[in-house]
PDB file of N, CA and C in Angstrom:
ATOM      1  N   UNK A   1     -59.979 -82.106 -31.296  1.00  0.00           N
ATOM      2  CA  UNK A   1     -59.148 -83.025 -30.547  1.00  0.00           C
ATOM      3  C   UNK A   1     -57.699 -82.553 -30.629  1.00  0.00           C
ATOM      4  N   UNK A   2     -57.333 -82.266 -29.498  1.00  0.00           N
ATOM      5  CA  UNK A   2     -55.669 -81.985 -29.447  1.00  0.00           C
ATOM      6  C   UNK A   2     -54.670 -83.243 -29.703  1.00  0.00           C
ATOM      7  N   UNK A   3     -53.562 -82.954 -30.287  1.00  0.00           N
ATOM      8  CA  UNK A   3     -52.506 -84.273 -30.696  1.00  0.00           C
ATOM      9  C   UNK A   3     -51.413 -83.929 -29.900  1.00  0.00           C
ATOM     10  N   UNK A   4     -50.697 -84.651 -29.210  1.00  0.00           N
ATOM     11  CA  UNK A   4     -50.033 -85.051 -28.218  1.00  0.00           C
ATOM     12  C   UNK A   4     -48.652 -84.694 -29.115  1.00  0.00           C
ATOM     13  N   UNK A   5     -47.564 -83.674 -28.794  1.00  0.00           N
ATOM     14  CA  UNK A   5     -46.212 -83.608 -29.217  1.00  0.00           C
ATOM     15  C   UNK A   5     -45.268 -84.018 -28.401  1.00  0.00           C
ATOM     16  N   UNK A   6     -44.312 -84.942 -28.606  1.00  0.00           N
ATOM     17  CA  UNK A   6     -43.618 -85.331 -27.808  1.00  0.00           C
ATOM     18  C   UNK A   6     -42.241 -85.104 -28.252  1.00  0.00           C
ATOM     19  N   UNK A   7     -41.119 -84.699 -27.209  1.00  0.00           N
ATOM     20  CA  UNK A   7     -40.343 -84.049 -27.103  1.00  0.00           C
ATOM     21  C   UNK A   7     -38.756 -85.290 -27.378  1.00  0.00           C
ATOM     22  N   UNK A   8     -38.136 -85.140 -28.312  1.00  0.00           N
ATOM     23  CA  UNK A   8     -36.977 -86.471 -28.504  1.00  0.00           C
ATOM     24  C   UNK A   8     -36.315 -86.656 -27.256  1.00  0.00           C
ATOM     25  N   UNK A   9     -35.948 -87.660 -27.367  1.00  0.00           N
ATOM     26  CA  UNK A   9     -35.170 -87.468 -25.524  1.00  0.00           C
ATOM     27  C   UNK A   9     -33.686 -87.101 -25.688  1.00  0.00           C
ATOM     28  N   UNK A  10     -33.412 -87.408 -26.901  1.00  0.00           N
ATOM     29  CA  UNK A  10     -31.751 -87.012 -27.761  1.00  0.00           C
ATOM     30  C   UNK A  10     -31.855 -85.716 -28.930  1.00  0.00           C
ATOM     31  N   UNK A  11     -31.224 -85.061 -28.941  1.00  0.00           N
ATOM     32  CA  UNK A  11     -30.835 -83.850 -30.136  1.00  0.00           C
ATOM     33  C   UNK A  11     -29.651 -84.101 -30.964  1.00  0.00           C
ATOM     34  N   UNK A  12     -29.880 -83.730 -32.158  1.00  0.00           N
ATOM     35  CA  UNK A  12     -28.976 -83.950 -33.113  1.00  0.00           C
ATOM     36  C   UNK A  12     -28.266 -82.163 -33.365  1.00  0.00           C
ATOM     37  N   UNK A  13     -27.522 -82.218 -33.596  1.00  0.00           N
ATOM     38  CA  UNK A  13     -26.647 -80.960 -33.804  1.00  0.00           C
ATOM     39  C   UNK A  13     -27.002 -80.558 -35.033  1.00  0.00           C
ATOM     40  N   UNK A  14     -27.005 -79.245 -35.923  1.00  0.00           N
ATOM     41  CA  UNK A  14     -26.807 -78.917 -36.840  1.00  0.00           C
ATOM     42  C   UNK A  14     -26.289 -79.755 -37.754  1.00  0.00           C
ATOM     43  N   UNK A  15     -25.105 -79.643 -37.565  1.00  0.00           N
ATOM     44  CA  UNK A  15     -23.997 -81.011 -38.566  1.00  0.00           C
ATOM     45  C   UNK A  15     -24.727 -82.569 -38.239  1.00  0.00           C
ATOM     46  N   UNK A  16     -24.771 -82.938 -37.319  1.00  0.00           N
ATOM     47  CA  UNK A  16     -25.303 -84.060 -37.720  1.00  0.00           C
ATOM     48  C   UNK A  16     -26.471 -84.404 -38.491  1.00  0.00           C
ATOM     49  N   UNK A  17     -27.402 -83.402 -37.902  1.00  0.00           N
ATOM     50  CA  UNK A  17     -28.908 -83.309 -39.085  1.00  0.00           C
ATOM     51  C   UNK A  17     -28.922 -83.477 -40.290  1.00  0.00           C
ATOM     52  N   UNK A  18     -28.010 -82.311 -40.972  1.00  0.00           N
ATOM     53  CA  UNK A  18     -27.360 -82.478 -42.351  1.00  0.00           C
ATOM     54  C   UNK A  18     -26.503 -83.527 -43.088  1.00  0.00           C
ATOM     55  N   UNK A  19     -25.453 -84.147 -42.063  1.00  0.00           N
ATOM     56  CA  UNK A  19     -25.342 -85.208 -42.525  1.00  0.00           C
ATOM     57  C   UNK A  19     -25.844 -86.211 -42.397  1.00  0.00           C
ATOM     58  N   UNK A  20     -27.171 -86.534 -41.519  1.00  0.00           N
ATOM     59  CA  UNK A  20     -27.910 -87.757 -41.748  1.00  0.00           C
ATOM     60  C   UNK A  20     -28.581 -87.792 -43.097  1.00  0.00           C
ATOM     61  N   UNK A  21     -29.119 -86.357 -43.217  1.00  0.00           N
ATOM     62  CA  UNK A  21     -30.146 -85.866 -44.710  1.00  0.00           C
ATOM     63  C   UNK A  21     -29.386 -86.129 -45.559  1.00  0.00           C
ATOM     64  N   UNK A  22     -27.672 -85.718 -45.546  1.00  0.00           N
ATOM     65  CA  UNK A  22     -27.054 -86.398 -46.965  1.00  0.00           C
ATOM     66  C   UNK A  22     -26.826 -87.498 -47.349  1.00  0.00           C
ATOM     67  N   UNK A  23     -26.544 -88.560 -46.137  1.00  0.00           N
ATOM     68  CA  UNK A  23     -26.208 -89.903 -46.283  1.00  0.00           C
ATOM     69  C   UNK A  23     -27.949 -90.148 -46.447  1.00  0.00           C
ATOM     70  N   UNK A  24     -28.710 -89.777 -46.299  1.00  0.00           N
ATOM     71  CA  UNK A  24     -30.018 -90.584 -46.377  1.00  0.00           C
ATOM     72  C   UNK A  24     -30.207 -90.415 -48.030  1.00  0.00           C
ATOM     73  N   UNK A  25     -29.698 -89.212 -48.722  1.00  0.00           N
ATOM     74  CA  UNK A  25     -29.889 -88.993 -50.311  1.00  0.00           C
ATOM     75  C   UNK A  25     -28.791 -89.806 -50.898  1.00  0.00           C
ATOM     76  N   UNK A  26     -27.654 -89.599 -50.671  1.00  0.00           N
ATOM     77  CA  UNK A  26     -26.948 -90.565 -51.177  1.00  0.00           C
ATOM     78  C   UNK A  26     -27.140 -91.748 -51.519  1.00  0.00           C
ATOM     79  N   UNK A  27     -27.390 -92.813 -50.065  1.00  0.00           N
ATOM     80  CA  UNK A  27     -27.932 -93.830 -50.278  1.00  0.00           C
ATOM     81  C   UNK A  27     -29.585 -94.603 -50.453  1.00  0.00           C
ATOM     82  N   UNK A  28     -30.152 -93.366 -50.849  1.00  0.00           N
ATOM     83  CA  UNK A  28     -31.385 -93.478 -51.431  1.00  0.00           C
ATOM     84  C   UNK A  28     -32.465 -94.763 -50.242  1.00  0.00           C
ATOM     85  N   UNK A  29     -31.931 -94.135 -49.152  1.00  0.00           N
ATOM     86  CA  UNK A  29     -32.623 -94.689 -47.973  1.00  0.00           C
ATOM     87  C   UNK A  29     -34.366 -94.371 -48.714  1.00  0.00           C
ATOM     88  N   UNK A  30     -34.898 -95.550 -48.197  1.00  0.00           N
ATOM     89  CA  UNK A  30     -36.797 -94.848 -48.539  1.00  0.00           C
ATOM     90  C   UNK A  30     -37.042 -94.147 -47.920  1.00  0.00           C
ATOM     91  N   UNK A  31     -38.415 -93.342 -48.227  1.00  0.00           N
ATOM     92  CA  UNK A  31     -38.902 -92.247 -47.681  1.00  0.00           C
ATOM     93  C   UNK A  31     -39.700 -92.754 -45.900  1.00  0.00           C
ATOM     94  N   UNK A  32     -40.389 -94.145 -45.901  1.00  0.00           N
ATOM     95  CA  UNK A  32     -40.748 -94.553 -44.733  1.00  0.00           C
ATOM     96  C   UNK A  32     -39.620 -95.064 -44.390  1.00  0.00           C
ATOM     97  N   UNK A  33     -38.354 -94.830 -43.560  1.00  0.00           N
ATOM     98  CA  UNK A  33     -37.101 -95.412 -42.919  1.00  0.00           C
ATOM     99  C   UNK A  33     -37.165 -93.837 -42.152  1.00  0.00           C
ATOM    100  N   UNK A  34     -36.401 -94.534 -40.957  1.00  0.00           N
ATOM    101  CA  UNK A  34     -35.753 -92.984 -40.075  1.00  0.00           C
ATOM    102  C   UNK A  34     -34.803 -93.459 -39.448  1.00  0.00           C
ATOM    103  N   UNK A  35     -34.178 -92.343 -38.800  1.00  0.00           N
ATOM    104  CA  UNK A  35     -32.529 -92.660 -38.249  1.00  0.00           C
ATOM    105  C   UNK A  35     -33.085 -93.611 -36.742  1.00  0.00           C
ATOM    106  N   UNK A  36     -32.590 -94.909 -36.571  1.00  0.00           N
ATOM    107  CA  UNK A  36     -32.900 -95.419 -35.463  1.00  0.00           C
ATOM    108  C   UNK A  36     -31.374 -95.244 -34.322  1.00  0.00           C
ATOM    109  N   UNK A  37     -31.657 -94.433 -33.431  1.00  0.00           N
ATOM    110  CA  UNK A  37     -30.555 -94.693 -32.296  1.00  0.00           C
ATOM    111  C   UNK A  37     -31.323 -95.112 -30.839  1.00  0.00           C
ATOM    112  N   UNK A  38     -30.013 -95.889 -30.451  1.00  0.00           N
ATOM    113  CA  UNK A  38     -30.221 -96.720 -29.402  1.00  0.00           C
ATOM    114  C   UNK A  38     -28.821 -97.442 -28.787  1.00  0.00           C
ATOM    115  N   UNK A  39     -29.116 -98.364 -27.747  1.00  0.00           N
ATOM    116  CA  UNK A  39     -28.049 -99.030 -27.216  1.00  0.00           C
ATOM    117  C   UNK A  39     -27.983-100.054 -27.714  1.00  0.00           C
ATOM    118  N   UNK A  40     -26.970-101.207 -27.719  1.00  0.00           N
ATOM    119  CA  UNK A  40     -26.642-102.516 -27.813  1.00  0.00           C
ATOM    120  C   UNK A  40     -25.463-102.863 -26.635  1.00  0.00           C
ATOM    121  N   UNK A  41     -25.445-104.239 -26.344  1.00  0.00           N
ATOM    122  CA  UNK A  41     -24.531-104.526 -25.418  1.00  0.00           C
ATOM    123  C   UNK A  41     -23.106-105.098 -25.855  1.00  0.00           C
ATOM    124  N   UNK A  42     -22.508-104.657 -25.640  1.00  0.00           N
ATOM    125  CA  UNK A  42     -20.830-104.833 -26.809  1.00  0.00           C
ATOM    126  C   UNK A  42     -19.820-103.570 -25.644  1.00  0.00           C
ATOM    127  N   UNK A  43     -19.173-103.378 -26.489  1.00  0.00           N
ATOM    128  CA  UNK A  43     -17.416-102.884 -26.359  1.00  0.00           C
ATOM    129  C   UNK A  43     -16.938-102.668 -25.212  1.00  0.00           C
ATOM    130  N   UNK A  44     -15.869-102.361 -24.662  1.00  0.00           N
ATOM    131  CA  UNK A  44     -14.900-102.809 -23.434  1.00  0.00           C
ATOM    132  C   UNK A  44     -15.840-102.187 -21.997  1.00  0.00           C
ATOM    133  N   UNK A  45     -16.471-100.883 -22.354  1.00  0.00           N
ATOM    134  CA  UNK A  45     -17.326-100.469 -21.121  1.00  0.00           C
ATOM    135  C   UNK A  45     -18.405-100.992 -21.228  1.00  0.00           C
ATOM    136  N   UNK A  46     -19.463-101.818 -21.813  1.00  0.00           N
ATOM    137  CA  UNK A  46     -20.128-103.013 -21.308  1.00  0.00           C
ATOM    138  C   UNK A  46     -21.453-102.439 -22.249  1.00  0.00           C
ATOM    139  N   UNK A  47     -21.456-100.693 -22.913  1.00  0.00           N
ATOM    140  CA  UNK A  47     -22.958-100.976 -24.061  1.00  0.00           C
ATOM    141  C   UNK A  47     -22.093-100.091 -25.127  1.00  0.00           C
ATOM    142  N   UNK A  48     -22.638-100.134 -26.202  1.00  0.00           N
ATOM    143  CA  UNK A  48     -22.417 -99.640 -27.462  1.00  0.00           C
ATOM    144  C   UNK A  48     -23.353 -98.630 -28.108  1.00  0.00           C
ATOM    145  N   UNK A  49     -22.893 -97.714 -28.577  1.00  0.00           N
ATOM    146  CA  UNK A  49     -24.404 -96.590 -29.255  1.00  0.00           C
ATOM    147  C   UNK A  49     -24.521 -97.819 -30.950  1.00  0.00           C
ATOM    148  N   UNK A  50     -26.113 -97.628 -30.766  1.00  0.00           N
ATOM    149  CA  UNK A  50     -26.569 -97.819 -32.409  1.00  0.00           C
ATOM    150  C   UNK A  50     -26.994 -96.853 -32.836  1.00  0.00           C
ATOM    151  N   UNK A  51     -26.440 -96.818 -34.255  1.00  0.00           N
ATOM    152  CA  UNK A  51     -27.318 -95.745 -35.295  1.00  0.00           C
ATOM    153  C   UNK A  51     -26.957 -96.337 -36.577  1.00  0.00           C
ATOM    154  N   UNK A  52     -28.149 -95.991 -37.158  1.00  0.00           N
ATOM    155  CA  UNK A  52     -28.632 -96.436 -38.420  1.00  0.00           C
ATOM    156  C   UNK A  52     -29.635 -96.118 -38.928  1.00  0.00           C
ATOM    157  N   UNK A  53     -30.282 -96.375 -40.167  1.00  0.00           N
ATOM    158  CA  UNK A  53     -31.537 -96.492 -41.066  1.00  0.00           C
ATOM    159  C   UNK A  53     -32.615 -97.445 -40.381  1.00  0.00           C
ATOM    160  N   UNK A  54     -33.393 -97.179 -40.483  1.00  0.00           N
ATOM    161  CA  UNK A  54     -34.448 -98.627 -40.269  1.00  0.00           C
ATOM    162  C   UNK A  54     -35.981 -98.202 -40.157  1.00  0.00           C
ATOM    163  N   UNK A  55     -36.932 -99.256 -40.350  1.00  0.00           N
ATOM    164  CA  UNK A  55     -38.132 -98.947 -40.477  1.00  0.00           C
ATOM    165  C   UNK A  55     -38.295 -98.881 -38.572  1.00  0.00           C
ATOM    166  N   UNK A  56     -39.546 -98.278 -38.222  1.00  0.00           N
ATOM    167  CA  UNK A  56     -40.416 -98.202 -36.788  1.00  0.00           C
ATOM    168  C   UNK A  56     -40.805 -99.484 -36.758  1.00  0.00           C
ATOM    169  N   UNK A  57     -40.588-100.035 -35.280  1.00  0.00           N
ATOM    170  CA  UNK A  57     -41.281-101.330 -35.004  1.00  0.00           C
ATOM    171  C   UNK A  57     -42.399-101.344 -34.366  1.00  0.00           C
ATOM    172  N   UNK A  58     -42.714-102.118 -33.400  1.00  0.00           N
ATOM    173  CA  UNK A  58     -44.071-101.866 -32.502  1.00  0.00           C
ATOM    174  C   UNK A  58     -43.658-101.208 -31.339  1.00  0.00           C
ATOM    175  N   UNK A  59     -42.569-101.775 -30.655  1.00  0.00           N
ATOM    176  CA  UNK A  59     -42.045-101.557 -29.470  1.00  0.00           C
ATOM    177  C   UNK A  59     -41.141 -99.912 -29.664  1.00  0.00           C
ATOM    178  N   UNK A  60     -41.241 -99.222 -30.879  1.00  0.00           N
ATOM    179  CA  UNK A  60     -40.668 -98.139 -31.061  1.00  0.00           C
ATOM    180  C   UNK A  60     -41.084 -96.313 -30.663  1.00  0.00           C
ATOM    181  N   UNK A  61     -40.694 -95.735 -30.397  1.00  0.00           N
ATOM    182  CA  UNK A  61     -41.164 -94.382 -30.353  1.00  0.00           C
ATOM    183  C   UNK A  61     -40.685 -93.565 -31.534  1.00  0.00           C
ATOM    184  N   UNK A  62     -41.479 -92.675 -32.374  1.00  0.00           N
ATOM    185  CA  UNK A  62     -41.003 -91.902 -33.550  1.00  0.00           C
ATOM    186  C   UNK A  62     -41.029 -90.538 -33.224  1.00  0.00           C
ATOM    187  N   UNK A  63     -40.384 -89.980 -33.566  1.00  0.00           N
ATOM    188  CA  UNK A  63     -40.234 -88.484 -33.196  1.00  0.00           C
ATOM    189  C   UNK A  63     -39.640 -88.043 -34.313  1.00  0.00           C
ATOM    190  N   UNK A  64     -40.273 -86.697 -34.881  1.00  0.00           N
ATOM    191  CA  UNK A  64     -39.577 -85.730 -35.722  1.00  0.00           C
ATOM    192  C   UNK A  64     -38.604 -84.944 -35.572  1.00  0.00           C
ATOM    193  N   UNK A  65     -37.441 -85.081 -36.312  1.00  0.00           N
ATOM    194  CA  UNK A  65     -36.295 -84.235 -35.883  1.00  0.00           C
ATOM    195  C   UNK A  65     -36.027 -83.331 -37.157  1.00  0.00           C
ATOM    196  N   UNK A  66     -36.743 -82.106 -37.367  1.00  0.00           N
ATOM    197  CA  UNK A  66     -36.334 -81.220 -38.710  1.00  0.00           C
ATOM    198  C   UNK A  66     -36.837 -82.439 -39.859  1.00  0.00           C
ATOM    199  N   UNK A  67     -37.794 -83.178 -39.891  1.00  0.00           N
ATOM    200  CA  UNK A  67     -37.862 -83.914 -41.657  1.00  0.00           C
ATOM    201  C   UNK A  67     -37.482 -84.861 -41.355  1.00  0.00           C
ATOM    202  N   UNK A  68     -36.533 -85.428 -40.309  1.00  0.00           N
ATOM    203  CA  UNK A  68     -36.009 -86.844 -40.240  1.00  0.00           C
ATOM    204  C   UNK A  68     -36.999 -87.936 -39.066  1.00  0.00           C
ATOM    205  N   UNK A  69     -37.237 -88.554 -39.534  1.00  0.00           N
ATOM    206  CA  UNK A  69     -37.456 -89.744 -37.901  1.00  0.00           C
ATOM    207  C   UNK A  69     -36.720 -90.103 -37.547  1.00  0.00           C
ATOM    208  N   UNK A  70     -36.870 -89.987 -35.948  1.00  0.00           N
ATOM    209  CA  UNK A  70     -36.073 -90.854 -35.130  1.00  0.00           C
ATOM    210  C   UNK A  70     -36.608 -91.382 -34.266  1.00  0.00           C
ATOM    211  N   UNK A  71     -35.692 -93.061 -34.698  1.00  0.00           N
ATOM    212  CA  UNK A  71     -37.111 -94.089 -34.134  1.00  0.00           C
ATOM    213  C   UNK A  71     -35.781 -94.658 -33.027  1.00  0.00           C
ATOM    214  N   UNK A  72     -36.352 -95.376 -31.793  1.00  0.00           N
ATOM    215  CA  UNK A  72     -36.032 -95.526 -30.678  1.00  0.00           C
ATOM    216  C   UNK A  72     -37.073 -96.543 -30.057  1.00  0.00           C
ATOM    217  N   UNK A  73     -36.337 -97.426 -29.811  1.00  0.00           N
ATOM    218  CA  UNK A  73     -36.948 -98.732 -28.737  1.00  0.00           C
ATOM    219  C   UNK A  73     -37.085 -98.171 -27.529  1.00  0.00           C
ATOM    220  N   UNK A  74     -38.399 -98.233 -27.141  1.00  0.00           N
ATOM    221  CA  UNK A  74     -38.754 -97.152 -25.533  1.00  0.00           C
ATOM    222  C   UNK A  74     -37.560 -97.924 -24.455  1.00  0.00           C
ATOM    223  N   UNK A  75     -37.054 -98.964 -24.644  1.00  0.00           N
ATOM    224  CA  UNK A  75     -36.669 -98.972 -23.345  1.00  0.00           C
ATOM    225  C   UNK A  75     -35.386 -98.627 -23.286  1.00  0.00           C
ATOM    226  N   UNK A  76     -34.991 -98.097 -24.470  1.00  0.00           N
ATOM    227  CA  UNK A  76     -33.128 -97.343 -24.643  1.00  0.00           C
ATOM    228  C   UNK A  76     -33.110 -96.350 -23.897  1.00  0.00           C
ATOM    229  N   UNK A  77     -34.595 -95.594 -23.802  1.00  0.00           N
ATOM    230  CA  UNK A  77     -34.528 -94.413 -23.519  1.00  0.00           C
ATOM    231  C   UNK A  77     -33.704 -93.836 -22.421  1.00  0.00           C
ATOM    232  N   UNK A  78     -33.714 -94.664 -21.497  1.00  0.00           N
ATOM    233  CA  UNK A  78     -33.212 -94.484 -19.621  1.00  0.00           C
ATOM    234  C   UNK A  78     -31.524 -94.632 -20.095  1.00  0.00           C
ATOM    235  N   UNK A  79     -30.661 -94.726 -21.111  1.00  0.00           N
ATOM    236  CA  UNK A  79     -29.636 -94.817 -21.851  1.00  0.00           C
ATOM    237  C   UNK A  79     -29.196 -93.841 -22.295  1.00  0.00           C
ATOM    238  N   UNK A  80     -29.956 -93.241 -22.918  1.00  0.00           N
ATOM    239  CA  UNK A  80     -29.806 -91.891 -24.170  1.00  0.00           C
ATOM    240  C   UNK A  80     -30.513 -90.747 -23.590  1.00  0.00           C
ATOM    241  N   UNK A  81     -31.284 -90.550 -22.530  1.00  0.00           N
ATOM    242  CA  UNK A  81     -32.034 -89.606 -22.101  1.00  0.00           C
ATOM    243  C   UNK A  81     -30.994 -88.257 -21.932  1.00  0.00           C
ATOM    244  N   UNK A  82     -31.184 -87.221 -22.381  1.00  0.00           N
ATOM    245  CA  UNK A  82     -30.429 -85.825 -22.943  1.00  0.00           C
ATOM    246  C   UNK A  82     -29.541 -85.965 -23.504  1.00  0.00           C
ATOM    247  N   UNK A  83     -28.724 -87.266 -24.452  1.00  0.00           N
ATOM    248  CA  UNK A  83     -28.150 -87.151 -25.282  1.00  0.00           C
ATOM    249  C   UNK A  83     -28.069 -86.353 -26.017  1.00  0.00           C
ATOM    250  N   UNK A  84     -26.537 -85.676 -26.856  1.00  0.00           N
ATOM    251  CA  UNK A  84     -26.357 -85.430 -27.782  1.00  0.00           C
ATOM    252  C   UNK A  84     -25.437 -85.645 -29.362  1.00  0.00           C
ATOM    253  N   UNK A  85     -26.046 -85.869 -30.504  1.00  0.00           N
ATOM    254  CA  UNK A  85     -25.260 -86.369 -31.087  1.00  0.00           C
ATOM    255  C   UNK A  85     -24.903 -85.485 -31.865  1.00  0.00           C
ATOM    256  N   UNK A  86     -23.489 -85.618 -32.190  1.00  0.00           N
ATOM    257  CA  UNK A  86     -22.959 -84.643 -33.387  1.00  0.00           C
ATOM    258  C   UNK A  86     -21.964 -85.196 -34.622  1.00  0.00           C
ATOM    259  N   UNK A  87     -21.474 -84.188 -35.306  1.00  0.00           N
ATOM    260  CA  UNK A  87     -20.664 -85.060 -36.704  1.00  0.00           C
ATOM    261  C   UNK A  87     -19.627 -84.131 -36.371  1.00  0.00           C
ATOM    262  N   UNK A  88     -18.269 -85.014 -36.597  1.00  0.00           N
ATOM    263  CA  UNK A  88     -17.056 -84.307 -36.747  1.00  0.00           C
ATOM    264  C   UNK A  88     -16.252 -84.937 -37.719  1.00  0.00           C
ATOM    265  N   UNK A  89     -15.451 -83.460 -38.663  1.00  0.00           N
ATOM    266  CA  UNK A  89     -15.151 -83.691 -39.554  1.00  0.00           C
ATOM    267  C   UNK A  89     -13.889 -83.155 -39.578  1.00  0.00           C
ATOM    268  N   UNK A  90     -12.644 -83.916 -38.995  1.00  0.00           N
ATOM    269  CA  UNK A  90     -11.472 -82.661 -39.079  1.00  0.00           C
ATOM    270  C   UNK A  90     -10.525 -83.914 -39.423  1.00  0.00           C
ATOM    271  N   UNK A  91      -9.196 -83.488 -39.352  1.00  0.00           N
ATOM    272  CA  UNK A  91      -8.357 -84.097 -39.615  1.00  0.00           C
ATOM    273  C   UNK A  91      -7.803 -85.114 -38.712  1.00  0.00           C
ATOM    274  N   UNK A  92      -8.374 -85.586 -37.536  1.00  0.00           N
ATOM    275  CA  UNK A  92      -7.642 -87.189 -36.937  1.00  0.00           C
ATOM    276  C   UNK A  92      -8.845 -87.853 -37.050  1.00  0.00           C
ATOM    277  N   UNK A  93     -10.434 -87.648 -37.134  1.00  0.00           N
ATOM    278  CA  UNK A  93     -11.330 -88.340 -37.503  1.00  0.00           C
ATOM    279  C   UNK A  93     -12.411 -87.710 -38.272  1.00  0.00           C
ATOM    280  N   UNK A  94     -13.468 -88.518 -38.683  1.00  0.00           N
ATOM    281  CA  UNK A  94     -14.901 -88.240 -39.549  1.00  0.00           C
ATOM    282  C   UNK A  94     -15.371 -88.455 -39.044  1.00  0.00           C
ATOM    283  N   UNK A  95     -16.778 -88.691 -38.565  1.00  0.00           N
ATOM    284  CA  UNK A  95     -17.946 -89.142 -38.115  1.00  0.00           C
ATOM    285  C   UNK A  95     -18.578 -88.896 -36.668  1.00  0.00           C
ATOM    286  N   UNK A  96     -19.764 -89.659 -36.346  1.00  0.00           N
ATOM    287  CA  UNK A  96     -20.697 -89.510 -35.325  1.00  0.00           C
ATOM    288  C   UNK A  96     -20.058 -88.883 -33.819  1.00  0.00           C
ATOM    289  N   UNK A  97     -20.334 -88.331 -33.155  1.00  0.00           N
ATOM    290  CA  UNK A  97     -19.856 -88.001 -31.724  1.00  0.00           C
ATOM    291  C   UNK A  97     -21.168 -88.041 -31.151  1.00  0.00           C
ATOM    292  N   UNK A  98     -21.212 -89.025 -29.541  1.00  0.00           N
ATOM    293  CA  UNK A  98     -21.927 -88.676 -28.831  1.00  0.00           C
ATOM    294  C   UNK A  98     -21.554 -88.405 -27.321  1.00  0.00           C
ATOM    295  N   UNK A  99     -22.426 -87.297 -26.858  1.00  0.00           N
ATOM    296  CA  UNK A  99     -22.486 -86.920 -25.603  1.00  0.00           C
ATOM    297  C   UNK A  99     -23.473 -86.995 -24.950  1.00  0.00           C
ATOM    298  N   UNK A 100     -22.974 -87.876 -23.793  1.00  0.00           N
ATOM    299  CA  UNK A 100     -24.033 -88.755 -23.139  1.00  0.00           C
ATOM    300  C   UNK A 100     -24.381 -88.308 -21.697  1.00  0.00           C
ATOM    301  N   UNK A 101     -25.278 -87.484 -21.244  1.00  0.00           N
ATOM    302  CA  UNK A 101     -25.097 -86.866 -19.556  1.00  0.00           C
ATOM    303  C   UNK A 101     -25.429 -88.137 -18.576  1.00  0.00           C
ATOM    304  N   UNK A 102     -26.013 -89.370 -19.424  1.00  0.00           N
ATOM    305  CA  UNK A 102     -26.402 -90.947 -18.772  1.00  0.00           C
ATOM    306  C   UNK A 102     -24.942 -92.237 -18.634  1.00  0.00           C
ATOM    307  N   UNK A 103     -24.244 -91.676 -19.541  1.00  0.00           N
ATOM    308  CA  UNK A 103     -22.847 -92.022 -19.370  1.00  0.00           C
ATOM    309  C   UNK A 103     -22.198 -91.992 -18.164  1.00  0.00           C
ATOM    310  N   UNK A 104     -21.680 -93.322 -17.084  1.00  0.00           N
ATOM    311  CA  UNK A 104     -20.903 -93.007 -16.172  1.00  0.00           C
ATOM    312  C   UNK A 104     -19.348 -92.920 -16.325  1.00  0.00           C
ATOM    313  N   UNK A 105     -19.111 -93.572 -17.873  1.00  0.00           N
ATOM    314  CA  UNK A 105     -17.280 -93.854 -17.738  1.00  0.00           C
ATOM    315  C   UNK A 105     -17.819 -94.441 -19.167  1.00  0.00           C
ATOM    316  N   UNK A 106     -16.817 -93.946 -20.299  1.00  0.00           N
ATOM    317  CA  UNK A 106     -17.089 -94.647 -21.150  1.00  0.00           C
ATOM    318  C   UNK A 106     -15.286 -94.922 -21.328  1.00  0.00           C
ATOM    319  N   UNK A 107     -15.219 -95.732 -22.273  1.00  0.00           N
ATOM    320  CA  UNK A 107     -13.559 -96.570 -23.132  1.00  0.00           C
ATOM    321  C   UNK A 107     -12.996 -95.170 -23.499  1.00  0.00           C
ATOM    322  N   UNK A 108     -11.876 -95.223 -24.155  1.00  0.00           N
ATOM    323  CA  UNK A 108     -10.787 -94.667 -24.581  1.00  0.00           C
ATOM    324  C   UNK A 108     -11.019 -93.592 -25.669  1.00  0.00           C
ATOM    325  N   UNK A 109     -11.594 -94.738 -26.423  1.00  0.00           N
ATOM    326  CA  UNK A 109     -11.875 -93.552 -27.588  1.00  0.00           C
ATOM    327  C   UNK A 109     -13.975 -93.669 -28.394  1.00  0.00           C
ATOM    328  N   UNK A 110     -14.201 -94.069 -27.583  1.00  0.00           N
ATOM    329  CA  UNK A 110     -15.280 -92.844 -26.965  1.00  0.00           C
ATOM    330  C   UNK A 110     -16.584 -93.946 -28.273  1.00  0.00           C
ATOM    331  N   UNK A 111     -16.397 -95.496 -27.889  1.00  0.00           N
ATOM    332  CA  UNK A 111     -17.910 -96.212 -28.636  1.00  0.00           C
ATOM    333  C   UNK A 111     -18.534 -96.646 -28.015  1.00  0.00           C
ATOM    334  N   UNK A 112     -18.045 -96.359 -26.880  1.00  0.00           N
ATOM    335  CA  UNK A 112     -18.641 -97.420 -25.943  1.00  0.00           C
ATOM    336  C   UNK A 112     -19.055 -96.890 -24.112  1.00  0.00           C
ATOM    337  N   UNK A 113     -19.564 -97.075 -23.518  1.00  0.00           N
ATOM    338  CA  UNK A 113     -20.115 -96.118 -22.210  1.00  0.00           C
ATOM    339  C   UNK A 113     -20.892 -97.315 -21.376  1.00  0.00           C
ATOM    340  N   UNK A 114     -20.612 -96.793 -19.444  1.00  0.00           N
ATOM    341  CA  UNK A 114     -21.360 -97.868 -18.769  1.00  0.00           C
ATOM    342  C   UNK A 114     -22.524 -96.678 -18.177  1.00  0.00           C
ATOM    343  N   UNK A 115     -23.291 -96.999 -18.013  1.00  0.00           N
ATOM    344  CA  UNK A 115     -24.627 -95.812 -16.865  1.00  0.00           C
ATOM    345  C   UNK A 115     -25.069 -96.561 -16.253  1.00  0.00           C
TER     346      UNK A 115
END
């Protein structure tokens, strides 16, 4: 019987991979948790990116990214579809960057996006 591989609809960068794997050791996330990204409806352009820890729900899709899960509510997908996320670490900020090709106009400084 063949098993069905399915392809993430978002990529994580090098740097971000690594720093999800470190913040996941650090904070001694469990071994069944995976990185959940997705949308929420919030900030001045009308949705918000989520990311976080969290267990798979029912309504979820899991996908392997290098050792990590990434779990995703199927219907974000039409949201995040060829996303990419990355980590930046320089001197005017730290953290998450995403690039969104589903993005029509996002805010100012870059949490928020309409599609």
């Amino acid at each position: 019987m063949a098993t069905e591989t399915k392809t993430a609809p978002i990529t994580l960068t090098e740097r971000a991979l690594a720093e999800v794997k470190n913040i996941m050791q650090e904070k001694n996330v469990p071994a069944d948790y995976g990185l959940r990204v997705g949308v929420q409806g919030g900030g001045c352009s009308g949705m918000s990116y989520l990311l976080g820890f969290d267990k798979a729900k029912e309504a979820d899709e899991v996908f392997d990214l290098d050792g990590v899960n990434l779990i995703m509510d199927k219907k974000h997908g039409m949201y995040v579809m060829g996303m990419q996320v990355d980590f930046q670490d320089g001197l005017n900020a730290r953290g998450f960057t995403f690039n969104n090709p589903q993005a029509t106009s996002t805010c100012g400084c870059g949490s928020s996006f309409s599609a």
